[in-house]
C-alpha atoms as a PDB file:
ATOM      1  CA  UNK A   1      35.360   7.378   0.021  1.00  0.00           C
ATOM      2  CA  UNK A   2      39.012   6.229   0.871  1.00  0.00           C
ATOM      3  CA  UNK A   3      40.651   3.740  -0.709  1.00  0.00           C
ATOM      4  CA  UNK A   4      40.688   1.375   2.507  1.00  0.00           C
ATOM      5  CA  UNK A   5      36.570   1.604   2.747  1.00  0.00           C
ATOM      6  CA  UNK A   6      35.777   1.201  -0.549  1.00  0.00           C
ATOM      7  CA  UNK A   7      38.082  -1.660  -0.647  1.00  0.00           C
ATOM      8  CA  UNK A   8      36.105  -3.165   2.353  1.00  0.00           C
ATOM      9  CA  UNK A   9      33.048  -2.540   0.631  1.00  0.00           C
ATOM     10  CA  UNK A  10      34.118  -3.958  -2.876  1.00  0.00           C
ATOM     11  CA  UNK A  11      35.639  -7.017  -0.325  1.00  0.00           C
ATOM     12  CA  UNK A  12      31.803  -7.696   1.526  1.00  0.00           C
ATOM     13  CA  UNK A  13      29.852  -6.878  -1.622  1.00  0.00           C
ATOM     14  CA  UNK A  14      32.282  -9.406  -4.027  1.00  0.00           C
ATOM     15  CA  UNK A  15      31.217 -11.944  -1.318  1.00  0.00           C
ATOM     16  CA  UNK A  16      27.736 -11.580  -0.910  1.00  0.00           C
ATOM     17  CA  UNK A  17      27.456 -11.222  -4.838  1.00  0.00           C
ATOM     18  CA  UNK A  18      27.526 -14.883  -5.199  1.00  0.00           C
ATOM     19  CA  UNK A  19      23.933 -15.324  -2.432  1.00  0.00           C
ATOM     20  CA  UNK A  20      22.711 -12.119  -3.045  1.00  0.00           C
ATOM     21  CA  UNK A  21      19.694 -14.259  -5.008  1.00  0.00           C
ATOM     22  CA  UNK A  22      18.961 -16.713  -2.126  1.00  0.00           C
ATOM     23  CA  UNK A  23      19.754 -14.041   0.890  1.00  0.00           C
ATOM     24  CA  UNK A  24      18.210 -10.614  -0.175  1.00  0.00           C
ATOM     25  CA  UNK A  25      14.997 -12.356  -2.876  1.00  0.00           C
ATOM     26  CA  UNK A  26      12.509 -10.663  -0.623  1.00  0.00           C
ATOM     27  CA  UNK A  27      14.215  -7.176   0.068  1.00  0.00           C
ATOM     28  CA  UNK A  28      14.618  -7.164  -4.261  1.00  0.00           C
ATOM     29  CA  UNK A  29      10.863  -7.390  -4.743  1.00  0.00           C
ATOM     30  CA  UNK A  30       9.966  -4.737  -2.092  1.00  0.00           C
ATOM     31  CA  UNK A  31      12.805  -2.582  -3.948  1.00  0.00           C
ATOM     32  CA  UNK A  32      11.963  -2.751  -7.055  1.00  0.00           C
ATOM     33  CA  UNK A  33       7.941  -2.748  -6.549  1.00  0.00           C
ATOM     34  CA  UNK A  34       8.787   0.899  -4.382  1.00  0.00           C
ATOM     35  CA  UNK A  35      10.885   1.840  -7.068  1.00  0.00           C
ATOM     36  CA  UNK A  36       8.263   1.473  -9.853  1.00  0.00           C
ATOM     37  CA  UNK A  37       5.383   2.249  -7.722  1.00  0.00           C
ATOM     38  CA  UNK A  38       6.733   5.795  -6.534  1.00  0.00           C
ATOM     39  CA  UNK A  39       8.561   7.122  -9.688  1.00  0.00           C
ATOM     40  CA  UNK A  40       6.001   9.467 -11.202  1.00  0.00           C
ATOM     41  CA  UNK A  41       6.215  10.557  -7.610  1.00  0.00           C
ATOM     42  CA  UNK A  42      10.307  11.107  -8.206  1.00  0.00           C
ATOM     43  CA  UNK A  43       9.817  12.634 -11.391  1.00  0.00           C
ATOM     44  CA  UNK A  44       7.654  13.106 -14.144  1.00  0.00           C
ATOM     45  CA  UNK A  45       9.438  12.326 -16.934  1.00  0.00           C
ATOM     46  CA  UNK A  46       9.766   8.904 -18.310  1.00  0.00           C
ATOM     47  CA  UNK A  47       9.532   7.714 -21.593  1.00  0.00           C
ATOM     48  CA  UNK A  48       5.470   7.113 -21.299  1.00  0.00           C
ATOM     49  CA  UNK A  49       4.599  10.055 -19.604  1.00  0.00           C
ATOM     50  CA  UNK A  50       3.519  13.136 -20.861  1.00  0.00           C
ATOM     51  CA  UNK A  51       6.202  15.532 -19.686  1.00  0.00           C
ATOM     52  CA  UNK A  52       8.944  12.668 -21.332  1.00  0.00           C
ATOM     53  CA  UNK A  53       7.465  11.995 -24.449  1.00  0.00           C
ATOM     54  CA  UNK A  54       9.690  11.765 -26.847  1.00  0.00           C
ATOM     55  CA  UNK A  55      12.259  12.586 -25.281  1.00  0.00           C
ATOM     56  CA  UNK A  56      15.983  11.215 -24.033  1.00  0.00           C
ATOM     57  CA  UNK A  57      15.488   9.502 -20.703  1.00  0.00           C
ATOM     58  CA  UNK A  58      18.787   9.024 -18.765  1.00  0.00           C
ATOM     59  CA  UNK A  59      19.304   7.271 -16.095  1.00  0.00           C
ATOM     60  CA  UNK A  60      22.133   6.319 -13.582  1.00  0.00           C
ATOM     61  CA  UNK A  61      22.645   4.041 -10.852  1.00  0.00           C
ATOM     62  CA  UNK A  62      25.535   3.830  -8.540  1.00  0.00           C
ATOM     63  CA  UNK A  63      26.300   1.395  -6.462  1.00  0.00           C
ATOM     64  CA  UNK A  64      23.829  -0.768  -8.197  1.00  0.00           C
ATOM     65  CA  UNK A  65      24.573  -4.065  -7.014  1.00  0.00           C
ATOM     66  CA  UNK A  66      23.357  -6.985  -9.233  1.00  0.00           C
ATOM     67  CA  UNK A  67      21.227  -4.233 -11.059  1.00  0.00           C
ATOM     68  CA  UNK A  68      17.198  -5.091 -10.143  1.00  0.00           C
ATOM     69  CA  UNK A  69      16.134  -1.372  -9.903  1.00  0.00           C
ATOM     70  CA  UNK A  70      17.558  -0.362 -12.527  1.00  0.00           C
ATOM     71  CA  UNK A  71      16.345  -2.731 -14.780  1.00  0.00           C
ATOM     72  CA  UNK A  72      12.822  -2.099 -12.959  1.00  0.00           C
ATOM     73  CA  UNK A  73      13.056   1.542 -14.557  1.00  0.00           C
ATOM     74  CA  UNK A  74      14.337   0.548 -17.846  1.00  0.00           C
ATOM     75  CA  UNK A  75      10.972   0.215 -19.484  1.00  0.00           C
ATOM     76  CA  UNK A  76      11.000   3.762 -18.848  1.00  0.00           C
ATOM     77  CA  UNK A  77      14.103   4.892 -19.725  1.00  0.00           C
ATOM     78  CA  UNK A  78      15.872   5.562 -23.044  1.00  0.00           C
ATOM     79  CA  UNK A  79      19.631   4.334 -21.723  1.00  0.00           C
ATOM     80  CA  UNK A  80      20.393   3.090 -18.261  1.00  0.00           C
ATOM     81  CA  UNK A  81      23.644   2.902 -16.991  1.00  0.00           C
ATOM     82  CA  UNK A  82      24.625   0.981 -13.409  1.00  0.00           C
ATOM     83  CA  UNK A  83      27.782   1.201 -11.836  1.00  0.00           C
ATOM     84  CA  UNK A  84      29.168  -0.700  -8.483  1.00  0.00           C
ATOM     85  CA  UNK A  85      33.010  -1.057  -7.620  1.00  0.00           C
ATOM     86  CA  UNK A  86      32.768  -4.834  -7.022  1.00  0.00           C
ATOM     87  CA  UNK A  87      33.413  -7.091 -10.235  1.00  0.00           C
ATOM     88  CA  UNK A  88      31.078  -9.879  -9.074  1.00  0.00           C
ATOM     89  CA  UNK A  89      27.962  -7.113  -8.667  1.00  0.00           C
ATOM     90  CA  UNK A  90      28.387  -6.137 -12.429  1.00  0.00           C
ATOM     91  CA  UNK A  91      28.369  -9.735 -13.490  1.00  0.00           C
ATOM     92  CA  UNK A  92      25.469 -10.676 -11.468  1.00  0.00           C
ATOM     93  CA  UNK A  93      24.331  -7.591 -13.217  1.00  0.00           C
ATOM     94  CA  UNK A  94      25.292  -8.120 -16.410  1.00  0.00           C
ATOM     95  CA  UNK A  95      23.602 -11.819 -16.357  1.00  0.00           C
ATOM     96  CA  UNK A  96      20.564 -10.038 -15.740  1.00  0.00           C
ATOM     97  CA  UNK A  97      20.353  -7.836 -18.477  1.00  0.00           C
ATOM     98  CA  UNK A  98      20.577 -10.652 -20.666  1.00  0.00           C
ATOM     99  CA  UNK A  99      17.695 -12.972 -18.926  1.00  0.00           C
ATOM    100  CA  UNK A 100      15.469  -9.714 -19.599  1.00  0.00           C
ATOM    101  CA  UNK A 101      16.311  -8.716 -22.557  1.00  0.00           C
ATOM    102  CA  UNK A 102      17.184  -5.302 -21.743  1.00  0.00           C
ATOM    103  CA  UNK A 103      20.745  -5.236 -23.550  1.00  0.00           C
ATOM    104  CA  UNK A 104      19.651  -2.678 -25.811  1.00  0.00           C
ATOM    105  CA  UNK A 105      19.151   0.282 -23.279  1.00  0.00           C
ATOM    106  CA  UNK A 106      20.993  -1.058 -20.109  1.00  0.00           C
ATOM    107  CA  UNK A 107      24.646  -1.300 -19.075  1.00  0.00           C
ATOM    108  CA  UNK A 108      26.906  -2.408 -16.066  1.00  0.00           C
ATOM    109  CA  UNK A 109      29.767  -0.810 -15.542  1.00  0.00           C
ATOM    110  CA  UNK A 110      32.118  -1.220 -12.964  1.00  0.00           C
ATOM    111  CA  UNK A 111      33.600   1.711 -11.676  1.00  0.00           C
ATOM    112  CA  UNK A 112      34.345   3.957  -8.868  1.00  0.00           C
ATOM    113  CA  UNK A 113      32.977   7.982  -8.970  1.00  0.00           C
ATOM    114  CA  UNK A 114      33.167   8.688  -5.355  1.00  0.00           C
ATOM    115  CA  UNK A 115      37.153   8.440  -5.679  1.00  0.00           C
ATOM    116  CA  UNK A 116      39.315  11.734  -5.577  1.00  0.00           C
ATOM    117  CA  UNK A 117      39.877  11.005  -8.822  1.00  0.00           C
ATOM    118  CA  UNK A 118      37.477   8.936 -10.908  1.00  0.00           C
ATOM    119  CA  UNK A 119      38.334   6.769 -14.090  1.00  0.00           C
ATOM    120  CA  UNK A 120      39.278   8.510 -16.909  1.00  0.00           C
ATOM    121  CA  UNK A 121      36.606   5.747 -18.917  1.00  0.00           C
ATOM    122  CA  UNK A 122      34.128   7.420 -16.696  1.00  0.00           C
ATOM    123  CA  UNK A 123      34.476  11.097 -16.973  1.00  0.00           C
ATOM    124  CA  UNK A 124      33.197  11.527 -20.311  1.00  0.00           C
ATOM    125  CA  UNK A 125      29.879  13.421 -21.178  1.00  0.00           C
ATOM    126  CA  UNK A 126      28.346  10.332 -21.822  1.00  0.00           C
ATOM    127  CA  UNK A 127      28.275  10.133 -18.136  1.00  0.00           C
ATOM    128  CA  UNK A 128      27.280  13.463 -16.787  1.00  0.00           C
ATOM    129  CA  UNK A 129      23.883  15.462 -17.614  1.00  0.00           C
ATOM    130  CA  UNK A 130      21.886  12.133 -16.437  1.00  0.00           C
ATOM    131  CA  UNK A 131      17.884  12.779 -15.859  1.00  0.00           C
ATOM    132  CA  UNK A 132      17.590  10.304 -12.891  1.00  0.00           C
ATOM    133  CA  UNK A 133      20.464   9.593 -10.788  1.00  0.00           C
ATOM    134  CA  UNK A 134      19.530   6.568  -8.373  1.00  0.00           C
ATOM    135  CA  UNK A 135      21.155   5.443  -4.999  1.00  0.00           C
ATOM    136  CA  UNK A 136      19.443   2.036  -3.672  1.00  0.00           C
ATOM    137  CA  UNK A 137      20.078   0.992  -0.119  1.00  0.00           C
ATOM    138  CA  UNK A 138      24.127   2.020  -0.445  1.00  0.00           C
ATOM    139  CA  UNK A 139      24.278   5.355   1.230  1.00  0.00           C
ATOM    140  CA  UNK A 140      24.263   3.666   4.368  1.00  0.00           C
ATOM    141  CA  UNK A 141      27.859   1.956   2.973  1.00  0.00           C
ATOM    142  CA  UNK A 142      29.291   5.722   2.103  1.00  0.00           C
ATOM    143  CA  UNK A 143      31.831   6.908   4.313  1.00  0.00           C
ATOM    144  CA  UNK A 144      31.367  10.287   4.055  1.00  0.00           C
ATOM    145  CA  UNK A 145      27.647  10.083   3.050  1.00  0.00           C
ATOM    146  CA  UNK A 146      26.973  14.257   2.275  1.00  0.00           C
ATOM    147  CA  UNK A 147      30.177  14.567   0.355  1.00  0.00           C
ATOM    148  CA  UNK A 148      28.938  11.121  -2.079  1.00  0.00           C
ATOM    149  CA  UNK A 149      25.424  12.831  -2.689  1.00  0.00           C
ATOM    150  CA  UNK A 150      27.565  16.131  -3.774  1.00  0.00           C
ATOM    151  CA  UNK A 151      30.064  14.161  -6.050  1.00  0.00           C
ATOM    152  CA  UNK A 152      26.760  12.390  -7.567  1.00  0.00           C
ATOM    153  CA  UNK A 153      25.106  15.189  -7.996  1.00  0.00           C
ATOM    154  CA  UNK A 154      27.589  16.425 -10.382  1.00  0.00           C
ATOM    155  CA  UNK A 155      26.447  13.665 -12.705  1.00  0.00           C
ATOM    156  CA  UNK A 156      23.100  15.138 -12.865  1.00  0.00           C
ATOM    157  CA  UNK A 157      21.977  17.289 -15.307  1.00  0.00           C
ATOM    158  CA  UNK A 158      20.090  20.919 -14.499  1.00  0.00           C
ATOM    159  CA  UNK A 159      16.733  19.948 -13.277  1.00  0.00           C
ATOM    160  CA  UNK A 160      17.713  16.311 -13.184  1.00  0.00           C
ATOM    161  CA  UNK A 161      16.394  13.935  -9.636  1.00  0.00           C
ATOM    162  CA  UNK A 162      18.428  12.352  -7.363  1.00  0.00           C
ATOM    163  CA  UNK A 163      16.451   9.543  -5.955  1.00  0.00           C
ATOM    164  CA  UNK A 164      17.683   7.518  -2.818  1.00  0.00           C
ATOM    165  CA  UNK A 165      16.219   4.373  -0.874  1.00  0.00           C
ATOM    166  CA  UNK A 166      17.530   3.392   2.384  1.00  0.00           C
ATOM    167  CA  UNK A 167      17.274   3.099   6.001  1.00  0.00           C
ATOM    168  CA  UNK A 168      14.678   4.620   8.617  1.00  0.00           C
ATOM    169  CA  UNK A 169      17.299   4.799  11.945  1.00  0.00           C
ATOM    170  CA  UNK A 170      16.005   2.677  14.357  1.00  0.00           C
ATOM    171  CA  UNK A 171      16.186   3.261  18.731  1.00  0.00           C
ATOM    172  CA  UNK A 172      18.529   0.786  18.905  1.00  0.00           C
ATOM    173  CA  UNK A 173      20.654   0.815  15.406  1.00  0.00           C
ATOM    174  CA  UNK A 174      23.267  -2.064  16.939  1.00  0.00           C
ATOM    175  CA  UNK A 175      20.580  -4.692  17.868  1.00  0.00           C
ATOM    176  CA  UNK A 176      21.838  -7.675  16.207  1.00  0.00           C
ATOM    177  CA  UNK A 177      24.206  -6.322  14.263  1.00  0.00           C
ATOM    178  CA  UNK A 178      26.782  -9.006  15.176  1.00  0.00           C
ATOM    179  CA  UNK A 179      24.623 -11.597  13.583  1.00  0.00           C
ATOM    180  CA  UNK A 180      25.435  -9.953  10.366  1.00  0.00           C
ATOM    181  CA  UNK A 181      28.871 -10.434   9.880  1.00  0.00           C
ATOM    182  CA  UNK A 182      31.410  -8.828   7.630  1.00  0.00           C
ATOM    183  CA  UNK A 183      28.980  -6.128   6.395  1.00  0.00           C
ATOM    184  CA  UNK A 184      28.622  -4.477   9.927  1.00  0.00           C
ATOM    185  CA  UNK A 185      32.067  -2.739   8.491  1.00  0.00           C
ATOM    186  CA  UNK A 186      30.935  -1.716   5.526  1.00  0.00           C
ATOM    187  CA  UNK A 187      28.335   0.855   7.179  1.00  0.00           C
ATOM    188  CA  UNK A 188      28.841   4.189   8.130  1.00  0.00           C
ATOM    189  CA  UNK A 189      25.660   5.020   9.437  1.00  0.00           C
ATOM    190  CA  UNK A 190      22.882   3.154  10.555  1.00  0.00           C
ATOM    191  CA  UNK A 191      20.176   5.030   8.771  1.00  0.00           C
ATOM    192  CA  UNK A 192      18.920   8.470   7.709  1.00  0.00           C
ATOM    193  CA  UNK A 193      16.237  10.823   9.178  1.00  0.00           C
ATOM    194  CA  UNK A 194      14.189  13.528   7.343  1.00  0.00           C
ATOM    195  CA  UNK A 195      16.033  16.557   8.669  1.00  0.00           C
ATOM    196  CA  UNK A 196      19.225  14.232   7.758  1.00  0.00           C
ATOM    197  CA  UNK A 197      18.514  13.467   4.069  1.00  0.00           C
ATOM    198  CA  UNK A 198      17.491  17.097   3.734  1.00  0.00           C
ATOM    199  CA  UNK A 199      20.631  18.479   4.981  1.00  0.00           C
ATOM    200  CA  UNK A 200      22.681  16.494   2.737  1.00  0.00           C
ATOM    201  CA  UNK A 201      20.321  17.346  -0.392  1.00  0.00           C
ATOM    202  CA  UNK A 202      20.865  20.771   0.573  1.00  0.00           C
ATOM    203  CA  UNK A 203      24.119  20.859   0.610  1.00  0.00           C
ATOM    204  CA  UNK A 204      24.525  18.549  -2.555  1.00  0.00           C
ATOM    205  CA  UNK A 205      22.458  21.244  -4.324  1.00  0.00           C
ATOM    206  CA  UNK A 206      19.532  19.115  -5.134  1.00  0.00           C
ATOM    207  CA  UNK A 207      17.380  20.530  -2.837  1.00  0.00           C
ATOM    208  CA  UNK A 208      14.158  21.798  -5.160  1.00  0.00           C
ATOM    209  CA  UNK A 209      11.327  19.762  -4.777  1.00  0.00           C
ATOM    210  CA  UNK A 210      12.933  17.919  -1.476  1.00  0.00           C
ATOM    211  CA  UNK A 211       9.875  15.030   0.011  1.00  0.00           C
ATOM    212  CA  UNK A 212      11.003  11.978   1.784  1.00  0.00           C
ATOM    213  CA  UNK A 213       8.329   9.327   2.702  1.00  0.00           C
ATOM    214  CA  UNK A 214       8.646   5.927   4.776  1.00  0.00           C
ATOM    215  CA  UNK A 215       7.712   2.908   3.085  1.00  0.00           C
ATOM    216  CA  UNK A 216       4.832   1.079   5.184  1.00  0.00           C
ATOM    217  CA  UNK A 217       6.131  -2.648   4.085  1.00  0.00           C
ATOM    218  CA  UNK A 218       8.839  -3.731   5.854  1.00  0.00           C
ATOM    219  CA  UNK A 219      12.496  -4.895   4.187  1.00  0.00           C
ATOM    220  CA  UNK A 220      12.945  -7.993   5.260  1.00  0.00           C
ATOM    221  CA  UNK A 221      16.314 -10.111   4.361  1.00  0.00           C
ATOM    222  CA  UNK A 222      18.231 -13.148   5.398  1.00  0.00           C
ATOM    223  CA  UNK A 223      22.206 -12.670   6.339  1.00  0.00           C
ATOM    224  CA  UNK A 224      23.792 -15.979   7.534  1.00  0.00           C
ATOM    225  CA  UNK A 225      20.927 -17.301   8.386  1.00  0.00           C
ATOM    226  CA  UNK A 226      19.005 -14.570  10.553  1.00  0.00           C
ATOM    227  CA  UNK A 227      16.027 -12.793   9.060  1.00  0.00           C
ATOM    228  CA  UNK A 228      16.116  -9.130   9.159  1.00  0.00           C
ATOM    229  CA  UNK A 229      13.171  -6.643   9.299  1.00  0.00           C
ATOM    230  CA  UNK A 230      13.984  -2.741   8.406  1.00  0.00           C
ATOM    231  CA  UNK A 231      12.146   0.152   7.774  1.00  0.00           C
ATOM    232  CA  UNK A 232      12.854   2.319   4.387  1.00  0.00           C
ATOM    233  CA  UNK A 233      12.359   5.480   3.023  1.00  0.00           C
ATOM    234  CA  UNK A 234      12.204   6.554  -0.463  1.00  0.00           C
ATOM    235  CA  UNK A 235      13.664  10.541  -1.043  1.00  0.00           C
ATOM    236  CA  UNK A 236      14.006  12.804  -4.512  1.00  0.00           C
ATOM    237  CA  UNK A 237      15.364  16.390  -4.681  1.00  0.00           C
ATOM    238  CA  UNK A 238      16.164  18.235  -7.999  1.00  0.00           C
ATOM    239  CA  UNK A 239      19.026  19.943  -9.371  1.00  0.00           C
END
């Protein structure tokens, strides 16, 4: 990601950081319930499973905005990290670690990994050889999104699951795109098809295991005052 689209994105994203609670309530709930609901279907091995009993659970999450799915997987996690390049993300994020407790296996970090070269604080094994790496609704805000999925999947470990949420493309991707504002130039592409997301796992070498499913309930948000309805898919591929 260059510096001048990551800055737009960090730009939008500081912004909306401060309605994110009023605007996107609705779209968090579907999230997170899709998240939990499908991730024995992602992988299976958490912390109460069978295959992760006892165990070290990692888990990553870029781009994690104020943070809801991955505290939604903490319970079954050992250590969560979340990272997003926008400073008022990661202290939405951080604020919600502490209303749920979850300060003992969950952190917010704000940082960049998609750079040419990422932050020195950040290129330690503490973050590499992660078990679940998650991207939630933000691959649509990549630049280039193949060469982010190859950069993440560096973070994973062998055998580890990169799991991604986002957009279904639609017939008409620009419909009412103007009524969104400053976002419209944070996206690079309006959505991702099977044959897509495949391609891209392929070439990110996560590509064992490869299923992508649309989500039957709608995502439905509110940007300056217009309601939004989109259609989401849920992917996983392993290293």
């Amino acid at each position: 990601m260059t510096t001048d689209f990551a800055e737009k994105n960090r730009e939008v994203f500081e912004k909306q950081s401060r309605t994110y609670r009023s605007e996107f309530s609705k779209a968090v709930e579907t999230l997170t319930n899709v998240a939990k609901h499908n991730r024995t279907w992602v992988s299976d091995t958490w912390t109460d499973t069978e295959a992760g009993n006892g165990k070290e659970i990692k888990v990553l999450e870029y781009a994690c905005g104020p943070g809801h799915i991955s505290l939604a997987l903490a319970p079954y996690a050992t250590r969560v990290i979340g990272m997003d390049i926008s400073d008022g993300m990661i202290d939405e994020f951080k604020k919600n670690i502490r209303e749920e407790g979850r300060s003992d296996n969950v952190v917010a970090i704000k940082a960049n990994i998609l750079s040419d070269s990422p932050p020195a604080e950040v290129s330690g094994p503490e973050f590499f050889d992660f078990d679940v790496l998650v991207v939630s609704m933000a691959t649509h805000h990549f630049e280039h999104p193949g060469q982010a999925l190859s950069r993440l999947s560096e973070r994973l470990k062998e055998g580890g699951i990169m799991m991604i949420m986002d957009l279904v493309p639609e017939e008409l991707p620009d419909y009412g795109m103007h009524q969104m504002g400053d976002v419209v130039h944070t996206i690079s592409k309006h959505g991702f098809s099977l044959e897509e997301m495949r391609t891209m796992y392929d070439n990110a070498g996560v590509k064992t295991g490869f299923k992508y499913e649309v989500i039957d309930e709608p995502l439905v948000f509110t940007k300056n005052g217009n309601t939004f309805e989109k259609t989401i898919f849920i992917a996983r591929g392993q290293k």
